[in-house]
N, C-alpha and C. Protein backbone atom coordinates (compact mmCIF):
# COMPACT_ATOMS: atom_id res chain seq x y z
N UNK A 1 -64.44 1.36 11.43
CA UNK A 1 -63.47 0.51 10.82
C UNK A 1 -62.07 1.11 10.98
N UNK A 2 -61.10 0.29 11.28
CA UNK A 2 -59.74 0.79 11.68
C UNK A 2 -59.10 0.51 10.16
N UNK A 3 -58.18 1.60 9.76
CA UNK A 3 -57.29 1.72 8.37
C UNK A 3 -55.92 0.88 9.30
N UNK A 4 -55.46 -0.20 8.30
CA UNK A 4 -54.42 -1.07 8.76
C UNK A 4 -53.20 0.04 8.55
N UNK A 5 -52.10 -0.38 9.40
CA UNK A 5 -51.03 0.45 9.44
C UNK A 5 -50.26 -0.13 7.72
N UNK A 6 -49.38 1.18 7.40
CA UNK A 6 -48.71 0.66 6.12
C UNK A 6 -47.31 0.15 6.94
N UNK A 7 -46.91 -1.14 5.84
CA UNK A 7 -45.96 -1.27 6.38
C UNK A 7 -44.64 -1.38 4.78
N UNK A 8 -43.51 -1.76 4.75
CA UNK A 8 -42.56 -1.26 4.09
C UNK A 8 -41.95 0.25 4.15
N UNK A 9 -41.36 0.46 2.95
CA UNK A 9 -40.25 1.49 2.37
C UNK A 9 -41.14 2.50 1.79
N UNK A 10 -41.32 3.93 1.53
CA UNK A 10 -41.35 5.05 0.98
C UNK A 10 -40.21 4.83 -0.25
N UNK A 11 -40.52 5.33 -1.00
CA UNK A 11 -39.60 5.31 -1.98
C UNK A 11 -38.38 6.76 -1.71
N UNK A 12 -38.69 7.60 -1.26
CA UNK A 12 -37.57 8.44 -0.63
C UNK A 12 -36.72 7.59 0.42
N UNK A 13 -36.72 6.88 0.87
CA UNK A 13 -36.45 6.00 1.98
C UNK A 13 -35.33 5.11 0.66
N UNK A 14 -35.72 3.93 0.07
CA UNK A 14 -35.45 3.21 -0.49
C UNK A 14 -33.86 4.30 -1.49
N UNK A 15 -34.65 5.24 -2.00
CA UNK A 15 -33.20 6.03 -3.09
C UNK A 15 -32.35 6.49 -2.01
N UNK A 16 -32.41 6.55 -0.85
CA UNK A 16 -31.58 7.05 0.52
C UNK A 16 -30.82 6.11 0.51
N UNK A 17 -31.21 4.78 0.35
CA UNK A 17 -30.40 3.75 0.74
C UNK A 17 -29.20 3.12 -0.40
N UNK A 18 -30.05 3.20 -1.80
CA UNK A 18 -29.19 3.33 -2.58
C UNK A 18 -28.08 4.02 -2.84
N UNK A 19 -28.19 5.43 -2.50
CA UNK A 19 -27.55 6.28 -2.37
C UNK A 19 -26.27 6.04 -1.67
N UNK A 20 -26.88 5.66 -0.61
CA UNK A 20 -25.31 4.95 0.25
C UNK A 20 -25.25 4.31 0.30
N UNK A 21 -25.49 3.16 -0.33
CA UNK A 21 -24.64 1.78 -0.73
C UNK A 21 -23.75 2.04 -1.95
N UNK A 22 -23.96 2.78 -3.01
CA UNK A 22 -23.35 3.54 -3.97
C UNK A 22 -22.00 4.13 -3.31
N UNK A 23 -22.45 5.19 -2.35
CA UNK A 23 -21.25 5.75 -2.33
C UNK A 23 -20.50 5.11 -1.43
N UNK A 24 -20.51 3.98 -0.65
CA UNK A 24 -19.65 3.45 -0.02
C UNK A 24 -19.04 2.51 -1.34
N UNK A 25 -19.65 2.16 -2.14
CA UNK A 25 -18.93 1.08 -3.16
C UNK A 25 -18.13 1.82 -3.78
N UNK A 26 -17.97 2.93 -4.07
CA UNK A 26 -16.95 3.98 -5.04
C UNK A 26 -16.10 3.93 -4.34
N UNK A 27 -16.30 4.65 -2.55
CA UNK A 27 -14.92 4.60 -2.27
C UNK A 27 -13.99 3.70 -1.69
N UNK A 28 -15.28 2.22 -1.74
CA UNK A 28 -14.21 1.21 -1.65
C UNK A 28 -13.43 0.52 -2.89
N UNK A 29 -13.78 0.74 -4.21
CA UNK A 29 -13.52 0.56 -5.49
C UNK A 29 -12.49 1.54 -5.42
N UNK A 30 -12.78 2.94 -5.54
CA UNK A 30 -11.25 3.76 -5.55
C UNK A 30 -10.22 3.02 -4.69
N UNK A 31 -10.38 2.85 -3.56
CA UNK A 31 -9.41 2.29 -2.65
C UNK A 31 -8.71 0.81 -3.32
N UNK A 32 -9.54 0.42 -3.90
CA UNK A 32 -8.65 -1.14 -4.53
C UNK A 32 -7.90 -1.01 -5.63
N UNK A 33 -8.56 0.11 -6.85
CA UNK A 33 -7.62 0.46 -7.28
C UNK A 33 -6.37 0.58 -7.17
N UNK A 34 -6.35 1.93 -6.36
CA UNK A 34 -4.92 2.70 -6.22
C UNK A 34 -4.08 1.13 -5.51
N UNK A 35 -4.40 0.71 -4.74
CA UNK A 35 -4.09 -0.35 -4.29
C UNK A 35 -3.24 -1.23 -5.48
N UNK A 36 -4.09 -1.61 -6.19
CA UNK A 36 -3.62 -2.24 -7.32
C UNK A 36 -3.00 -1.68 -8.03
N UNK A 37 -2.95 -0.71 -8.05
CA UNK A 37 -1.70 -0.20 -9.06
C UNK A 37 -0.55 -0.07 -8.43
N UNK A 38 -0.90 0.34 -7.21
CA UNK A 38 0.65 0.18 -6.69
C UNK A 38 1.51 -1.33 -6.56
N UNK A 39 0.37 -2.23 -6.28
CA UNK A 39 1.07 -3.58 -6.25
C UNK A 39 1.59 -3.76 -7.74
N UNK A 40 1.35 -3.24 -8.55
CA UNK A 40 1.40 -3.63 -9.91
C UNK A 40 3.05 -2.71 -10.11
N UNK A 41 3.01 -1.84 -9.52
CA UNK A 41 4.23 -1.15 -9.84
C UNK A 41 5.02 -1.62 -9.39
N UNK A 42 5.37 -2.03 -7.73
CA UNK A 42 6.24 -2.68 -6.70
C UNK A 42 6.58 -4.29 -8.13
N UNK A 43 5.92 -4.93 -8.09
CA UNK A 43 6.17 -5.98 -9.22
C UNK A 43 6.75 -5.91 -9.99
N UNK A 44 6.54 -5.04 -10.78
CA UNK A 44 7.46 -4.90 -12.14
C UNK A 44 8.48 -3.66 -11.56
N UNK A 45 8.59 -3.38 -10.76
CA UNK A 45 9.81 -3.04 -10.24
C UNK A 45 10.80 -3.97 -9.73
N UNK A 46 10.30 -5.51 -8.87
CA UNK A 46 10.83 -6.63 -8.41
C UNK A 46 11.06 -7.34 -9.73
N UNK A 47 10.42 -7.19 -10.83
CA UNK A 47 10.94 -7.96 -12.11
C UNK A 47 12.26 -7.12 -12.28
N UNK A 48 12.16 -5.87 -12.55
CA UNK A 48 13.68 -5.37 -13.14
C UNK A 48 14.34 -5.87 -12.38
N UNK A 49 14.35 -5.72 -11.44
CA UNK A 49 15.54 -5.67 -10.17
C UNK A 49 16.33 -6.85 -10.30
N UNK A 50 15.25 -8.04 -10.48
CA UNK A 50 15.55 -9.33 -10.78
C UNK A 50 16.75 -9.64 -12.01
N UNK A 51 16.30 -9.11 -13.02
CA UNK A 51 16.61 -9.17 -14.83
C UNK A 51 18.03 -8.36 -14.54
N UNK A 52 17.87 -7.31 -13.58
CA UNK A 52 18.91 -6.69 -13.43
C UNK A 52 20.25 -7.70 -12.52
N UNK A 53 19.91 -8.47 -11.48
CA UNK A 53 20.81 -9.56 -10.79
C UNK A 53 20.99 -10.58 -11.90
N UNK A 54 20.14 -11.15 -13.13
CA UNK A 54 20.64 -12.00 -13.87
C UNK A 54 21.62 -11.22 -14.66
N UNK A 55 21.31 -9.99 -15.24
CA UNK A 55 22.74 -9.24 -15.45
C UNK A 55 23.86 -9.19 -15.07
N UNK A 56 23.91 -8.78 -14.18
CA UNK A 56 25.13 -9.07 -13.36
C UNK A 56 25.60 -9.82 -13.21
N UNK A 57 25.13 -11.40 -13.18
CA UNK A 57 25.62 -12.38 -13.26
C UNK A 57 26.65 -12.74 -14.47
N UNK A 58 25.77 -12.32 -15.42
CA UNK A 58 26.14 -11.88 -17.23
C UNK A 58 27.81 -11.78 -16.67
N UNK A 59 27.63 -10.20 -16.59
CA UNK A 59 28.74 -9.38 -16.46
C UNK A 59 29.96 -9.87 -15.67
N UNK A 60 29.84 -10.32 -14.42
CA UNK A 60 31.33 -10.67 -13.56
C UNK A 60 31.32 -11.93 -14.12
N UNK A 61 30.13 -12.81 -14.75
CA UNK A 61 31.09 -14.13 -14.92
C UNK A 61 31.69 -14.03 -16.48
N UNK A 62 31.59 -13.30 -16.68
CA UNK A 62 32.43 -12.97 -17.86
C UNK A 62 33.55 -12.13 -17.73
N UNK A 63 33.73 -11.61 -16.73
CA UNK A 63 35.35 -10.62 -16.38
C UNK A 63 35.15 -9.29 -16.47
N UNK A 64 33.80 -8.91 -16.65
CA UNK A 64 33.56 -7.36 -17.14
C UNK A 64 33.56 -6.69 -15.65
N UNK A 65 32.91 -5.34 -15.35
CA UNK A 65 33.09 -4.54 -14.03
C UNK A 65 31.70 -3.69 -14.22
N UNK A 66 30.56 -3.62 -13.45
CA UNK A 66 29.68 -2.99 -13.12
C UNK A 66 29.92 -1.65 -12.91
N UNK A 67 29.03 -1.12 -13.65
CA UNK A 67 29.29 0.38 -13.15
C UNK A 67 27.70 1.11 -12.70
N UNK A 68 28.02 2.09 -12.56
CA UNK A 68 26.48 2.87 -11.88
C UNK A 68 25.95 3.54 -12.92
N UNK A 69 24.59 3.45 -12.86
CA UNK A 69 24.10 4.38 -14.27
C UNK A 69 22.75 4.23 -14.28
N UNK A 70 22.26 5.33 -15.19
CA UNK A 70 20.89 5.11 -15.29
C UNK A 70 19.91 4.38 -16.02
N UNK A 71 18.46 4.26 -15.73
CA UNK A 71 17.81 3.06 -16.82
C UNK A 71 18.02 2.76 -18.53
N UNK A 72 18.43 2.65 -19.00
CA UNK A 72 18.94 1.99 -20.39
C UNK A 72 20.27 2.50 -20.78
N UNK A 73 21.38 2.57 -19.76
CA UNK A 73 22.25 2.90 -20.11
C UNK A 73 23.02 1.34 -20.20
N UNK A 74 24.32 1.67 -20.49
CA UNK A 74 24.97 0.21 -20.02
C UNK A 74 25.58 -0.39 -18.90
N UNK A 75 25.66 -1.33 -18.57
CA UNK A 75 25.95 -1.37 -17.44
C UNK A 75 27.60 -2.23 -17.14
N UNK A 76 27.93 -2.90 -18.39
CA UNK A 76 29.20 -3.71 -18.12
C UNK A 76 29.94 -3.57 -19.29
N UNK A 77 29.50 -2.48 -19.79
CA UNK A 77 30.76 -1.86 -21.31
C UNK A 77 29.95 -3.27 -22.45
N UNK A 78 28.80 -3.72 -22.45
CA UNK A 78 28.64 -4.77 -23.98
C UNK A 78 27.42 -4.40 -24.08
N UNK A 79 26.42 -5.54 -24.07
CA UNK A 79 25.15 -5.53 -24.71
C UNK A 79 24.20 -5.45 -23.23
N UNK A 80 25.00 -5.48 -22.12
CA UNK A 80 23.46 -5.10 -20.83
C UNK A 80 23.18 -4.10 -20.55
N UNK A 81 22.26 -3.38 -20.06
CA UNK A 81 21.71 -2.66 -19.82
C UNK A 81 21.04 -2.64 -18.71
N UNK A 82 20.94 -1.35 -18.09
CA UNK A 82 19.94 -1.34 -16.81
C UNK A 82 18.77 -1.28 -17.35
N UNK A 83 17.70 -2.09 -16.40
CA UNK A 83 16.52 -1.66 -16.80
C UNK A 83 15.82 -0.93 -16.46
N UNK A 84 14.24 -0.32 -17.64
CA UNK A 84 13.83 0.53 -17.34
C UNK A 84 12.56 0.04 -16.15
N UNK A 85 12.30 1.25 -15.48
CA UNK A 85 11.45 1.21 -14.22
C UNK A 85 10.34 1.38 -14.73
N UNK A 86 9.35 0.64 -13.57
CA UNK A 86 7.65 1.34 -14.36
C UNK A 86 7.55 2.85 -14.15
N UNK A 87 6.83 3.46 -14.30
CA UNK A 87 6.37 5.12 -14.25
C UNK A 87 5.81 5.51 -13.04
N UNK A 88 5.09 4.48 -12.67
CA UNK A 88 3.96 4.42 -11.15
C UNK A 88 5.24 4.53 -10.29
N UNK A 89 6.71 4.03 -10.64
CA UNK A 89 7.79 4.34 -9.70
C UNK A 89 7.79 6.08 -9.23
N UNK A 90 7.61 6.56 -10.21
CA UNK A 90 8.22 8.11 -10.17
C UNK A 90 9.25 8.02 -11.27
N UNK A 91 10.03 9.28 -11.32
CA UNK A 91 10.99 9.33 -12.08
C UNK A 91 12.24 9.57 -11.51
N UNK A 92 13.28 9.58 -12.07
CA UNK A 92 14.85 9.85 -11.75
C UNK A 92 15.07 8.89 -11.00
N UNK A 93 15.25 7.90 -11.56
CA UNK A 93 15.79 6.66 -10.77
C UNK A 93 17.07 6.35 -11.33
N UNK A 94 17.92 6.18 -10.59
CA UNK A 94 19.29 5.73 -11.24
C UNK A 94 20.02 4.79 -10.29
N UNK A 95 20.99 3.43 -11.13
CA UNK A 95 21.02 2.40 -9.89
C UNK A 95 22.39 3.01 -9.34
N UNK A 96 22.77 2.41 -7.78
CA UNK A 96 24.08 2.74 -7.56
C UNK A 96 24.80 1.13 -7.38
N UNK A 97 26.27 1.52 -7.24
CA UNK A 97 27.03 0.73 -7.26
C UNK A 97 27.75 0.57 -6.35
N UNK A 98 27.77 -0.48 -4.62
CA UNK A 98 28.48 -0.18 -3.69
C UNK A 98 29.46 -1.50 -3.58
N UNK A 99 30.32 -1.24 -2.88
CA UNK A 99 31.27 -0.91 -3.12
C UNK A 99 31.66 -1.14 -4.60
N UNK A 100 33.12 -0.42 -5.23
CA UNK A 100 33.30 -0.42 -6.14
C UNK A 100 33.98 -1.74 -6.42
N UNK A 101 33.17 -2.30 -8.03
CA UNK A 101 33.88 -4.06 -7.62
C UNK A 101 35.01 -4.27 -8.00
N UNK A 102 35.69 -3.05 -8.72
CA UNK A 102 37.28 -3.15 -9.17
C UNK A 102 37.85 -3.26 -8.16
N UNK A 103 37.37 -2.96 -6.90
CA UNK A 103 38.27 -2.84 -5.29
C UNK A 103 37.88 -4.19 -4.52
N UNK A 104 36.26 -4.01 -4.42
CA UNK A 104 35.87 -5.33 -3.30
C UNK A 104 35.22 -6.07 -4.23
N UNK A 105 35.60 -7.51 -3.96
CA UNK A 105 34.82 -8.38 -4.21
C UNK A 105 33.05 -8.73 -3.75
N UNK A 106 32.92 -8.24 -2.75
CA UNK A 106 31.37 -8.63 -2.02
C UNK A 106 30.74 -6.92 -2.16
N UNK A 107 30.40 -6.43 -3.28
CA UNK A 107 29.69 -5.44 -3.75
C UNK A 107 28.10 -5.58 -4.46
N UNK A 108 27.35 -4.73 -4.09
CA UNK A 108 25.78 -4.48 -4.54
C UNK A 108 24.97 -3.62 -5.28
N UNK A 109 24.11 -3.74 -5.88
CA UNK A 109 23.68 -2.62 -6.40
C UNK A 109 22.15 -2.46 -6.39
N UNK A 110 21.34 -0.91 -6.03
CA UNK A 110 20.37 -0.93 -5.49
C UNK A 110 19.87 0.35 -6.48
N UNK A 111 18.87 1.22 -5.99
CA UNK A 111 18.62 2.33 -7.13
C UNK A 111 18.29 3.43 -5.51
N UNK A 112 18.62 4.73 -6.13
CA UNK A 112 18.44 5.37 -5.39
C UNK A 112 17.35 6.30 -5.02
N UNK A 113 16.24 5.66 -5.50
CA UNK A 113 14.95 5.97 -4.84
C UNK A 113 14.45 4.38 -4.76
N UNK A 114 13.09 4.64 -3.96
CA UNK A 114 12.08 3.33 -3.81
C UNK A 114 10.78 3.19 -4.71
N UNK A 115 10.32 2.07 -4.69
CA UNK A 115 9.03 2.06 -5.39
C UNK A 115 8.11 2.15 -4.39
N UNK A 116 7.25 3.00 -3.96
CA UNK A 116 6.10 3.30 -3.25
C UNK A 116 6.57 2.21 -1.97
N UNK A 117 7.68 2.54 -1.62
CA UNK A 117 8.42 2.29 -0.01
C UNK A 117 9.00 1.13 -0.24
N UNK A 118 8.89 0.26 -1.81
CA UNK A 118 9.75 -0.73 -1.48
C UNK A 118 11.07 -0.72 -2.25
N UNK A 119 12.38 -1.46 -1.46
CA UNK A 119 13.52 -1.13 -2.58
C UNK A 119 14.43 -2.58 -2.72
N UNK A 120 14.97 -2.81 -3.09
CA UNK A 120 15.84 -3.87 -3.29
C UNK A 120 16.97 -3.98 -3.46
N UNK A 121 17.94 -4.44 -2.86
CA UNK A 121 19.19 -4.47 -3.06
C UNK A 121 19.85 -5.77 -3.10
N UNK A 122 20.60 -5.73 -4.41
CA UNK A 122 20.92 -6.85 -5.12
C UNK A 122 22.40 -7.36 -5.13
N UNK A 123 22.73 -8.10 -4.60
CA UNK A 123 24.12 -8.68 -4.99
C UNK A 123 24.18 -9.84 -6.31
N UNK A 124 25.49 -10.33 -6.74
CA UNK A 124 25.34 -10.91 -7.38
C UNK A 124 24.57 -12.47 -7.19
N UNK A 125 24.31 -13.09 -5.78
CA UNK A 125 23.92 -14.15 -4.86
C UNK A 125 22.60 -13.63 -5.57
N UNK A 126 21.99 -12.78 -4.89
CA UNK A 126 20.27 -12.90 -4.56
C UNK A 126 20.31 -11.25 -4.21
N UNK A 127 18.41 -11.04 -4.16
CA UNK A 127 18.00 -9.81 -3.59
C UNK A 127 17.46 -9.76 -2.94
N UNK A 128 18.09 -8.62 -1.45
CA UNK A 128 17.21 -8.48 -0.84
C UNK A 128 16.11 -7.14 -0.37
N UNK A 129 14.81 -7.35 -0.06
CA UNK A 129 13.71 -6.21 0.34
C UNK A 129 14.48 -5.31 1.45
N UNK A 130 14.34 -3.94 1.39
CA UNK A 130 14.05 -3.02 2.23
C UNK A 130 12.74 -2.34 2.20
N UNK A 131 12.24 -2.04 3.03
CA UNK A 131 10.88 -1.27 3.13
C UNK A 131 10.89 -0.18 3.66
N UNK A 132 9.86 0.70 3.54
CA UNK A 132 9.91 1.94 4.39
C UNK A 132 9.05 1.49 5.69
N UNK A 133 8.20 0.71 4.91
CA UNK A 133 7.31 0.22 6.41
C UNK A 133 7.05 -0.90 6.09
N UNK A 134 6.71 -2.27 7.12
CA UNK A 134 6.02 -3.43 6.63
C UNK A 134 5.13 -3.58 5.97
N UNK A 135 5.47 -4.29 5.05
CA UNK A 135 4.42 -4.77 4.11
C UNK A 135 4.51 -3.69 2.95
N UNK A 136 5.30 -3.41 2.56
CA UNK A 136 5.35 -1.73 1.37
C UNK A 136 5.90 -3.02 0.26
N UNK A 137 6.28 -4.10 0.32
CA UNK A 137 6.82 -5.09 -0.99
C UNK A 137 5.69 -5.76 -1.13
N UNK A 138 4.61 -5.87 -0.34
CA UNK A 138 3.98 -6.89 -1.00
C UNK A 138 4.32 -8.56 -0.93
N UNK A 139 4.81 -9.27 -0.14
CA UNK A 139 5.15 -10.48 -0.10
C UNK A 139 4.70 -11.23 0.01
């Protein structure tokens, strides 16, 4: 009498496989993370930036003068303020002020670091993206 061949998985076989389906899911889960947090930072970095151009708007259409400064300082001698950055930015961020608008009329203001490569520079019109590389804003 012939013994039929076995057929399926060993159970050493089967926890092998688990095993690495596991660890490929971690480090594609880590990877979406960090991912996501950075999109999450770039964002609420594009919100200030934003809140910060409706400021400004505030400020020259009222006769005041922009100045350079850091997050919650003031920014037009009254009640605006720069805003504060997320944390996922890094720290020491402070905006600048080009040209000076007591001199030129067509002046901008940007911050002098980036958020994980993306930065923005704002006139009183609109803002626009700089990147360190494509696709670092998220668009």
């Amino acid at each position: 009498m012939r013994k039929k061949a076995k057929r399926g998985f060993t159970l050493i076989e089967l926890v092998i496989i688990v095993a690495i389906i596991g660890l490929v899911a971690t480090v594609i889960l880590a990877a979406w993370g960090v991912s996501s947090q950075r999109k999450a930072a770039v964002s609420a970095y594009k919100s200030s930036m934003n809140s910060l151009q409706t400021a400004m708007e505030l400020c020259t259409g009222t006769g005041g003068a922009v100045s350079s400064g850091a997050p919650g300082a003031s920014m037009c001698g009254g009640g605006e303020r720069y805003p504060k950055l997320p944390k996922k930015c890094g720290s020491g961020f402070s905006f600048i002020i080009s040209p000076n608008p007591a001199v030129e009329s067509n002046w901008s203001v940007t911050t002098n670091k980036d958020c994980n490569g993306c930065r923005l520079v704002c006139e009183v019109a609109s803002c626009s993206v700089v990147e360190t590389a494509a696709g670092d804003c998220f668009q």
